[in-house]
Protein backbone atom coordinates (compact mmCIF):
# COMPACT_ATOMS: atom_id res chain seq x y z
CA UNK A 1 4.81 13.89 -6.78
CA UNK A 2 4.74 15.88 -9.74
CA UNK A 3 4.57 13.57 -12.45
CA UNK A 4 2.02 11.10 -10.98
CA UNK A 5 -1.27 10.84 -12.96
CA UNK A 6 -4.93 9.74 -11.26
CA UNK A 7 -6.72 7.92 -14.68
CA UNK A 8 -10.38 7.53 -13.67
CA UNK A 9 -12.31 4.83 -15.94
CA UNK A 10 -15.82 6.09 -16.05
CA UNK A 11 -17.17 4.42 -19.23
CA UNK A 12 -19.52 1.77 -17.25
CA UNK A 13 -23.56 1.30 -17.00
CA UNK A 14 -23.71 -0.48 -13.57
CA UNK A 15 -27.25 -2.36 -14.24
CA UNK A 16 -27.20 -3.96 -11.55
CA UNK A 17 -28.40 -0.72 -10.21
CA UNK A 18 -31.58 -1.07 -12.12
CA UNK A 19 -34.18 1.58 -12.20
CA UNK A 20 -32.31 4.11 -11.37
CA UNK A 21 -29.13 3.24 -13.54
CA UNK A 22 -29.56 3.67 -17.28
CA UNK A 23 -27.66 4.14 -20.16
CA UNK A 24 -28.53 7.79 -20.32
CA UNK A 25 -27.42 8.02 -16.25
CA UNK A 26 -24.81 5.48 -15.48
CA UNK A 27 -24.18 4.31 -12.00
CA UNK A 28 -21.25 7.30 -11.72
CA UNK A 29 -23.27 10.17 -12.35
CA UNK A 30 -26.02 9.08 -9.77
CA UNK A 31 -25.81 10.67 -6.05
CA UNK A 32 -26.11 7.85 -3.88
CA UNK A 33 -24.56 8.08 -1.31
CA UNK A 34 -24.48 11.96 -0.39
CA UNK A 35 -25.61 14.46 -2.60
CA UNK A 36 -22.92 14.25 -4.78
CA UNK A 37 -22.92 12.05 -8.11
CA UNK A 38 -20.22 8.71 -7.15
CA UNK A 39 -18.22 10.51 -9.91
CA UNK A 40 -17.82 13.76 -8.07
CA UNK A 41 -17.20 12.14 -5.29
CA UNK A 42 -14.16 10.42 -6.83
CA UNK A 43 -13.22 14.07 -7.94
CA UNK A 44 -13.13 15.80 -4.66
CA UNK A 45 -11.12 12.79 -2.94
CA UNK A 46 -8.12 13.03 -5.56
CA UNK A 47 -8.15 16.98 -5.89
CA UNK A 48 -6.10 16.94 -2.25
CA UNK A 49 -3.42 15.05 -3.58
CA UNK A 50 -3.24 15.89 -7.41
CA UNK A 51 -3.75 19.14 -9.56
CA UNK A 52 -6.58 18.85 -12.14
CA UNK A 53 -4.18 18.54 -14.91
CA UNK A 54 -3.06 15.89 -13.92
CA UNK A 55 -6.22 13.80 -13.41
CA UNK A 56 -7.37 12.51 -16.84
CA UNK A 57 -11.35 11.02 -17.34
CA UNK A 58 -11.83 7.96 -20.34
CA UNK A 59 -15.36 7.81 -20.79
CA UNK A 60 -18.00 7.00 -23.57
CA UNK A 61 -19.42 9.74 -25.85
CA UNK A 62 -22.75 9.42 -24.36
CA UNK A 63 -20.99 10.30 -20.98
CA UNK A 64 -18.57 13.09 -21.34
CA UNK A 65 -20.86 16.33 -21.58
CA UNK A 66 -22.24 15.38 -18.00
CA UNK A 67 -18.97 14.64 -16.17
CA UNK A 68 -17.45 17.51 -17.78
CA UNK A 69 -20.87 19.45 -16.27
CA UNK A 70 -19.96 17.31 -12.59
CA UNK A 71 -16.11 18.06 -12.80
CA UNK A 72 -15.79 22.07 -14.76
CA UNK A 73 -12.18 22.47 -12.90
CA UNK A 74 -10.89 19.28 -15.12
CA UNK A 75 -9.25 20.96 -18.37
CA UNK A 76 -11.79 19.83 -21.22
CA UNK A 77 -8.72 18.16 -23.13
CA UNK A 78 -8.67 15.45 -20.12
CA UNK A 79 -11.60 13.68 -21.11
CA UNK A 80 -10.55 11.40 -22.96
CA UNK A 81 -13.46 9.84 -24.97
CA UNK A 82 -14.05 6.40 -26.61
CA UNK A 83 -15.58 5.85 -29.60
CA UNK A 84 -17.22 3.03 -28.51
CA UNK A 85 -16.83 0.89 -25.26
CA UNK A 86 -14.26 -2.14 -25.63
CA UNK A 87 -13.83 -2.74 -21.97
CA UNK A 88 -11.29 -2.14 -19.35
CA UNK A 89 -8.00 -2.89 -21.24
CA UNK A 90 -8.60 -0.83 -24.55
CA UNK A 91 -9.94 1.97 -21.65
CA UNK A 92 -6.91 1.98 -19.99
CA UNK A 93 -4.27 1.82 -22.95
CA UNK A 94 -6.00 4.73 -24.58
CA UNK A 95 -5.79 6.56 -21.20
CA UNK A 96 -2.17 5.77 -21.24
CA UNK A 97 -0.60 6.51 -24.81
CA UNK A 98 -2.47 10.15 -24.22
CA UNK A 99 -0.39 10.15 -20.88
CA UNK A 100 2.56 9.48 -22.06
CA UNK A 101 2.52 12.09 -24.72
CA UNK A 102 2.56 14.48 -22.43
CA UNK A 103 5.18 12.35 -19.83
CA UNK A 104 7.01 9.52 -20.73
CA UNK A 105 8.10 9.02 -16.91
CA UNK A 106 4.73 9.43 -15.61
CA UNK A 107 3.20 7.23 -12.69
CA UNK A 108 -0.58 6.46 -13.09
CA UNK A 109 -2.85 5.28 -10.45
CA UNK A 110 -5.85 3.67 -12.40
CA UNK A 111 -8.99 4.25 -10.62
CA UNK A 112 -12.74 3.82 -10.70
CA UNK A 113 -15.20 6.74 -10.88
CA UNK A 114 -17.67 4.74 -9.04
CA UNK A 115 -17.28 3.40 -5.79
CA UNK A 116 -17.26 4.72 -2.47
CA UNK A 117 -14.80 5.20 -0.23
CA UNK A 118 -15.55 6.25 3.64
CA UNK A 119 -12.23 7.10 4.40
CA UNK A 120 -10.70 9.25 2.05
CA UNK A 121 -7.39 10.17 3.81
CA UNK A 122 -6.46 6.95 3.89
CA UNK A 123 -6.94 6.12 0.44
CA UNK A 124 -4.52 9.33 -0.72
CA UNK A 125 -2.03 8.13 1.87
CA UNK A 126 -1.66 4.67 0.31
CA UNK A 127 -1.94 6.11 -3.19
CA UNK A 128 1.17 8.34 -1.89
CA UNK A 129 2.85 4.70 -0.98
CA UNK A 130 1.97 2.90 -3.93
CA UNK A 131 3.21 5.25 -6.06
CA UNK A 132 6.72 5.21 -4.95
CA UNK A 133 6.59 1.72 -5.33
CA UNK A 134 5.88 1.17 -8.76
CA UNK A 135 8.30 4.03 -9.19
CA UNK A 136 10.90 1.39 -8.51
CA UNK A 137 9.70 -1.57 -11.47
CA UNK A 138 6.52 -2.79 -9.46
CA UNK A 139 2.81 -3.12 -10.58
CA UNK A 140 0.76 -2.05 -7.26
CA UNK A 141 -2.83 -3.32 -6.77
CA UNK A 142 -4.51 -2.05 -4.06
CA UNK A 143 -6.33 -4.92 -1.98
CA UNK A 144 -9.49 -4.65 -0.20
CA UNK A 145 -9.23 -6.84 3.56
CA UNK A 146 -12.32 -8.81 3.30
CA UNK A 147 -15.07 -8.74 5.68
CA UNK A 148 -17.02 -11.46 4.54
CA UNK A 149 -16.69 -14.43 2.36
CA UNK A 150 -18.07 -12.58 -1.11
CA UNK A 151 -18.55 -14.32 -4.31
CA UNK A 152 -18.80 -11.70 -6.62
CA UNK A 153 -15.09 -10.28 -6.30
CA UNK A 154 -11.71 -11.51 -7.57
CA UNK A 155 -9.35 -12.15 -4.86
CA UNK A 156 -5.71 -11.60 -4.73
CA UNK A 157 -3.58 -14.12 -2.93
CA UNK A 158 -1.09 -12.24 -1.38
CA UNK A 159 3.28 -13.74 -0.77
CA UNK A 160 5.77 -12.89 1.19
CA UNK A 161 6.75 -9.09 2.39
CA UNK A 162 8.09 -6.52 -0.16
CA UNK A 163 8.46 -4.24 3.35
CA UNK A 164 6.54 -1.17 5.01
CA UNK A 165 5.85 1.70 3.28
CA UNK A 166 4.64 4.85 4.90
CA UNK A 167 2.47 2.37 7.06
CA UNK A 168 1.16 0.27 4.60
CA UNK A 169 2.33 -3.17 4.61
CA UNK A 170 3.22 -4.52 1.15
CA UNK A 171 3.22 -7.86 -0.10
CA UNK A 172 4.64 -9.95 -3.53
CA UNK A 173 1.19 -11.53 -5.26
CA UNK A 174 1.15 -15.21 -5.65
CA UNK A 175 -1.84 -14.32 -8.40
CA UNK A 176 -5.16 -13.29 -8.88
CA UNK A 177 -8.27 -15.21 -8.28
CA UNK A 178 -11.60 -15.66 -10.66
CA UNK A 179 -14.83 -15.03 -8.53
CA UNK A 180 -15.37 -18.02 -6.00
CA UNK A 181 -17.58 -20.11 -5.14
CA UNK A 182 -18.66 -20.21 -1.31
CA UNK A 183 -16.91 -22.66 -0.11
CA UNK A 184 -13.92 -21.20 -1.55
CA UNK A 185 -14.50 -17.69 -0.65
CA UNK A 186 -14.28 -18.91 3.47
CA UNK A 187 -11.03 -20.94 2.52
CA UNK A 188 -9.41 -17.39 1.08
CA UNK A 189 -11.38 -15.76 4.42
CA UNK A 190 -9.68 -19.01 6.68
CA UNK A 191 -6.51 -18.50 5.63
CA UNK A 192 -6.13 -14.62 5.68
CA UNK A 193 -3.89 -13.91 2.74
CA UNK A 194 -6.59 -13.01 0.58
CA UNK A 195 -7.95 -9.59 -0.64
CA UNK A 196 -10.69 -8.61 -2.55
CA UNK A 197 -9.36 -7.11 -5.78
CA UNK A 198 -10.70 -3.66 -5.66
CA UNK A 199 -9.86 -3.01 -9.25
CA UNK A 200 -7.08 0.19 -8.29
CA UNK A 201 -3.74 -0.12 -9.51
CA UNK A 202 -0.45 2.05 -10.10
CA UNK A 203 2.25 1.51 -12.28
CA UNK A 204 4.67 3.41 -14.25
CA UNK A 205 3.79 4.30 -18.11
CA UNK A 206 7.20 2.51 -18.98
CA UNK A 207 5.75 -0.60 -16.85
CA UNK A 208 2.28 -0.39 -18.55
CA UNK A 209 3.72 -0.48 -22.04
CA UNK A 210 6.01 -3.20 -21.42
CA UNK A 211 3.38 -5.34 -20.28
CA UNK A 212 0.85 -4.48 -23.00
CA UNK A 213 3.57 -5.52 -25.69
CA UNK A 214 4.42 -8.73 -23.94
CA UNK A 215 1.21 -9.73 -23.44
CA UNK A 216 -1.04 -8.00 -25.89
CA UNK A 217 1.25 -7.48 -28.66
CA UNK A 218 -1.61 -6.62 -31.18
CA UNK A 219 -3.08 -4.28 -28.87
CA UNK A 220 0.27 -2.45 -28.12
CA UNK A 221 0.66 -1.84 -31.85
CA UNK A 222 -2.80 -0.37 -32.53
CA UNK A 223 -2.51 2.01 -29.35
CA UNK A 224 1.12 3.11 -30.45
CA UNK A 225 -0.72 4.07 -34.05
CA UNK A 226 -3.37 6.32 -31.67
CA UNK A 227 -0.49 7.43 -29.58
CA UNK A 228 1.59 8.72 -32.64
CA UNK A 229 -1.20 10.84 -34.06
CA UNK A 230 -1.81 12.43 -30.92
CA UNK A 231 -2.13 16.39 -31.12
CA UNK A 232 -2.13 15.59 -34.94
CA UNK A 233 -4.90 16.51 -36.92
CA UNK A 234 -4.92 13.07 -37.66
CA UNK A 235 -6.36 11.65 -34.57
CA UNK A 236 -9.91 11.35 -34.82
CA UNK A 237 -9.39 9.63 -37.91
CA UNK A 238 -6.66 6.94 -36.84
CA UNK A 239 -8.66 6.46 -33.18
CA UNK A 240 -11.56 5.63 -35.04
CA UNK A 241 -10.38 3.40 -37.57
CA UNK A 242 -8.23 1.45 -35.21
CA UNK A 243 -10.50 1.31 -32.07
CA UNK A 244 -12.50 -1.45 -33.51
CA UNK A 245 -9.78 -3.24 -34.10
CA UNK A 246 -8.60 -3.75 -30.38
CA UNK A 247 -9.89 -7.00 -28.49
CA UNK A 248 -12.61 -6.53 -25.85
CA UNK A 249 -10.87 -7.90 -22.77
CA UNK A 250 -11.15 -6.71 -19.58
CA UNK A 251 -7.78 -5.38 -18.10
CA UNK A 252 -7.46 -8.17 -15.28
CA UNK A 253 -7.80 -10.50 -18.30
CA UNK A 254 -5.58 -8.94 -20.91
CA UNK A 255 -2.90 -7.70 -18.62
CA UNK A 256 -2.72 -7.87 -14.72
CA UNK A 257 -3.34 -11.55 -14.66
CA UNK A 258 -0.30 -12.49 -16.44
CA UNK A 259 1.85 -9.14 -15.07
CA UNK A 260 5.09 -9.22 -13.78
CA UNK A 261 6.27 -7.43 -10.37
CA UNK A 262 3.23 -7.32 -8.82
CA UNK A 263 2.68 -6.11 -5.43
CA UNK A 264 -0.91 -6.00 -3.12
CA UNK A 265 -1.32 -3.63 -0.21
CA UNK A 266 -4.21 -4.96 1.64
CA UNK A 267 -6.34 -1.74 2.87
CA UNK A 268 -9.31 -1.29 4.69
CA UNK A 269 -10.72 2.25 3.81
CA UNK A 270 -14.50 1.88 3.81
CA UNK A 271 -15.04 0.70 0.64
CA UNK A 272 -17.56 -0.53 -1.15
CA UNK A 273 -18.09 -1.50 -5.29
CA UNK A 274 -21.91 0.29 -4.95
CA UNK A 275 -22.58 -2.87 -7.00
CA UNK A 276 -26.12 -3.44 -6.14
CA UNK A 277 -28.68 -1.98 -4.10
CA UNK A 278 -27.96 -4.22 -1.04
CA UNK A 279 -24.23 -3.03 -1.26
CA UNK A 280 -25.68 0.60 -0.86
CA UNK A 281 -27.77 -0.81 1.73
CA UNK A 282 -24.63 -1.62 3.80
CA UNK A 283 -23.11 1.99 2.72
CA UNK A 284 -26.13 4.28 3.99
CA UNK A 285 -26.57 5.28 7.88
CA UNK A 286 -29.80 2.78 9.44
CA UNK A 287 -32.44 4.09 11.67
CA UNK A 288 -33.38 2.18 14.56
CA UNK A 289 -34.99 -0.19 12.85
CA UNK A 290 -32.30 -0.97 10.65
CA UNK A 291 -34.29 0.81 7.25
CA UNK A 292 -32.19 3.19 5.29
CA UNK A 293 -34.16 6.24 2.79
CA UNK A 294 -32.45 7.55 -0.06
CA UNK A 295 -35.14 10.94 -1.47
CA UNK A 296 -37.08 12.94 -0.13
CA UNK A 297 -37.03 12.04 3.52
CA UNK A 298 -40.54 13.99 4.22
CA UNK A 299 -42.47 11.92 1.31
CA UNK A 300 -41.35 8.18 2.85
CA UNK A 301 -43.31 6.81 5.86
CA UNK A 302 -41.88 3.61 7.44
CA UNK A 303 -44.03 1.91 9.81
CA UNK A 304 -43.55 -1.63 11.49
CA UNK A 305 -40.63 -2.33 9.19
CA UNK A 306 -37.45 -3.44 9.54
CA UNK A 307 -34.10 -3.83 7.00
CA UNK A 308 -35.25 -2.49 4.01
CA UNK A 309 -34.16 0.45 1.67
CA UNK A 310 -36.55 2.95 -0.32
CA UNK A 311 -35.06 4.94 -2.86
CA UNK A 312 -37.98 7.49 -4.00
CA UNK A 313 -38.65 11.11 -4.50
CA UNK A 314 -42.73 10.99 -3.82
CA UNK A 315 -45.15 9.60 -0.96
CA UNK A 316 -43.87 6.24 -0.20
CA UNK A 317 -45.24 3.86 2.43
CA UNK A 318 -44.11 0.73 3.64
CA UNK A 319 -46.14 -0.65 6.37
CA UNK A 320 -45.06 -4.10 7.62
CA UNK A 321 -42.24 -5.33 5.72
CA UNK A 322 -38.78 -6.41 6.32
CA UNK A 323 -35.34 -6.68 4.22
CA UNK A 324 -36.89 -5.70 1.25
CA UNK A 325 -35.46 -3.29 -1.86
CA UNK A 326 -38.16 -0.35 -2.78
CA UNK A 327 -37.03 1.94 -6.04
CA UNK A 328 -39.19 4.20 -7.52
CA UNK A 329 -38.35 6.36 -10.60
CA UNK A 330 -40.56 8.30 -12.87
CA UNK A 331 -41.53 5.16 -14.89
CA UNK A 332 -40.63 2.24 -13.36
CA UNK A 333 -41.25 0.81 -9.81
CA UNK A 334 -38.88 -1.64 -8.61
CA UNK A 335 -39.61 -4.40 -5.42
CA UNK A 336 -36.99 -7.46 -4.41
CA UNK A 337 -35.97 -8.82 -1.82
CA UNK A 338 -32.59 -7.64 -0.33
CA UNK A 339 -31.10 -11.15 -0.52
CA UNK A 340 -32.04 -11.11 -4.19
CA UNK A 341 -30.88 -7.86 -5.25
CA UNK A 342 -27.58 -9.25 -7.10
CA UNK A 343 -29.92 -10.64 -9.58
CA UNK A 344 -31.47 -7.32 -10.97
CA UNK A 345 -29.15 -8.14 -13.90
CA UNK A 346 -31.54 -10.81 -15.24
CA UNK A 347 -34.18 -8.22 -14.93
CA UNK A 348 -32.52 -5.73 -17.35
CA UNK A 349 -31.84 -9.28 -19.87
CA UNK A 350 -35.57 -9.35 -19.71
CA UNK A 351 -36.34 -5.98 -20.69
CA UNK A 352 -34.11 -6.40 -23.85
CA UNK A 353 -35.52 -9.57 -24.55
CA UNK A 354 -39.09 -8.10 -24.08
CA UNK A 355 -37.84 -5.42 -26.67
CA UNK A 356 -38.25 -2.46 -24.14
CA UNK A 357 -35.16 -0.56 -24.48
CA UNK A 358 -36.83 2.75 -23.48
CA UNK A 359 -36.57 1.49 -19.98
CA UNK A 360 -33.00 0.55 -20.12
């Protein structure tokens, strides 16, 4: 599949995995689950199925010199670097006019430079199917077959069959869905034609435009400007007087959600967002008392406690406690309750309302 592109968005903060998550290290550059950073993780799965020059990076400025540093086999010309961050869909259109300079015809899975996936073969074998799909006029989202009723994912309500594919069953999308509330998230469970948007999509460059100048016919125009100046000695100039003037929308929003031709394979690879510390909870192997250590193994004692994680590189003792989150970092020493840890957000609104950035 020689002209099929991986296009890995890794311009996020993740704050949600707050202390150790900053803006100077970003959720994808942490190891957390192995002792590779999420990013390189992402790396090594797609290096089996495409050739480095054909796997391009968008990131933030404040990024690229450590991915570059976690990826040195990616040509330097593939990181492809925002001025500033405008969310998903100005991401991914700047990703794709710098693809289709170089192919026109080109098939591009986008992906996500932080998440985890525990079985990787699986995942290139239903890239392999999705992409000859949208080689034929389809948008291909790749679903996630829910395991619980969650409320902090978009769903995808999947149709009738489009057909088998290599294994992997394909369905037409009746739409996307916002996050849900409980009750709603066990209807989508109840019924089983739901799947968890996972955010990983493929479509052909031809497709992509198309659907950016139907829907986003502003955008389309300011990213054909950038496109055109490509491998001029223009570029730095137009990209940076234009870039402002796309809309901050997320890609769901500006595109997907009103896209044409959509298809969902519903997978189940191991995956998990690594959205919060009690997602990486779920990720990490459990002793026999259910607690999971991410550090130094030698430095944390657990004794008479059960369900909780510690994240720390120094003596750590927890001594009678249960389902509890425990991150230490050089300066800041973080305690919640597992059931609490999607919150950590409002702890990071506090610290910029508090004024104390140099913990952020």
């Amino acid at each position: 599949m020689e002209n099929v592109y991986a296009m890995i968005l890794a311009g996020g903060g993740g704050t949600r995995l707050w202390p150790l998550s900053r803006k100077s290290m970003p959720k994808q550059m942490l190891a957390l689950t192995d002792e590779r950073s999420l990013f390189q993780a992402s790396i090594d799965r797609l290096r089996h199925m495409f050739d480095p020059s054909r796997i391009i990076v968008v990131t933030g400025r404040t990024m690229v010199d450590g991915l570059r540093s976690d990826a040195p086999h990616i040509p330097t010309e593939n990181f492809i670097v925002e001025p500033n961050g405008r969310d998903s869909a100005a991401a991914v259109g700047l990703g794709l006019v710098h693809i289709a300079a170089r192919d026109p015809n080109a098939t591009v899975a986008i992906l996500t430079s932080d998440h985890h996936i525990g079985r990787p073969d699986q995942f290139l074998s239903v890239l392999k199917a999705a992409a000859s799909i949208a080689q034929h006029g389809h948008i291909v989202t790749l679903g996630i077959t829910p395991t619980y009723p969650a409320t902090g994912f978009g769903y995808i309500h999947q149709g009738h069959a489009l057909g088998d594919f290599d294994g992997w069953a394909a369905y037409h999308s009746l739409g996307f869905k916002e996050k849900p509330d409980y009750e709603t998230a066990l209807s989508f469970i109840a019924d089983g034609g739901y799947s968890w948007n996972s955010g990983m999509f493929i479509w052909t460059v031809r497709k992509a435009m198309q659907e950016f100048e139907r829907q986003q016919h502003g955008m389309y125009a300011e990213l054909q400007r950038i496109g055109q100046a490509i491998r001029t000695d223009r570029y730095d100039s137009v990209l940076s007087t234009v870039w402002d003037n796309l809309p901050r929308k997320s890609i769901d929003f500006a595109v997907m959600e009103g896209a044409q031709d959509i298809v969902v394979i519903p997978i189940d690879i191991g995956w998990s967002d690594v959205g919060s510390w009690s997602s990486l909870f779920e990720v990490l192997p459990h002793d026999e008392n259910g607690n999971c250590i991410r550090g130094d193994r030698g430095e944390i004692i657990l004794m008479e406690s059960h369900n909780t994680l510690i994240v720390s590189n120094k003596l750590t003792v927890a001594y009678g406690v249960e389902d509890l989150i425990i991150v230490d970092t050089p300066d800041a020493l973080l305690v919640c309750s597992r059931e609490r840890a999607q919150e950590i957000r409002k702890v990071v609104d506090r610290l910029k309302t508090d004024g104390q950035d140099r913990y952020l």
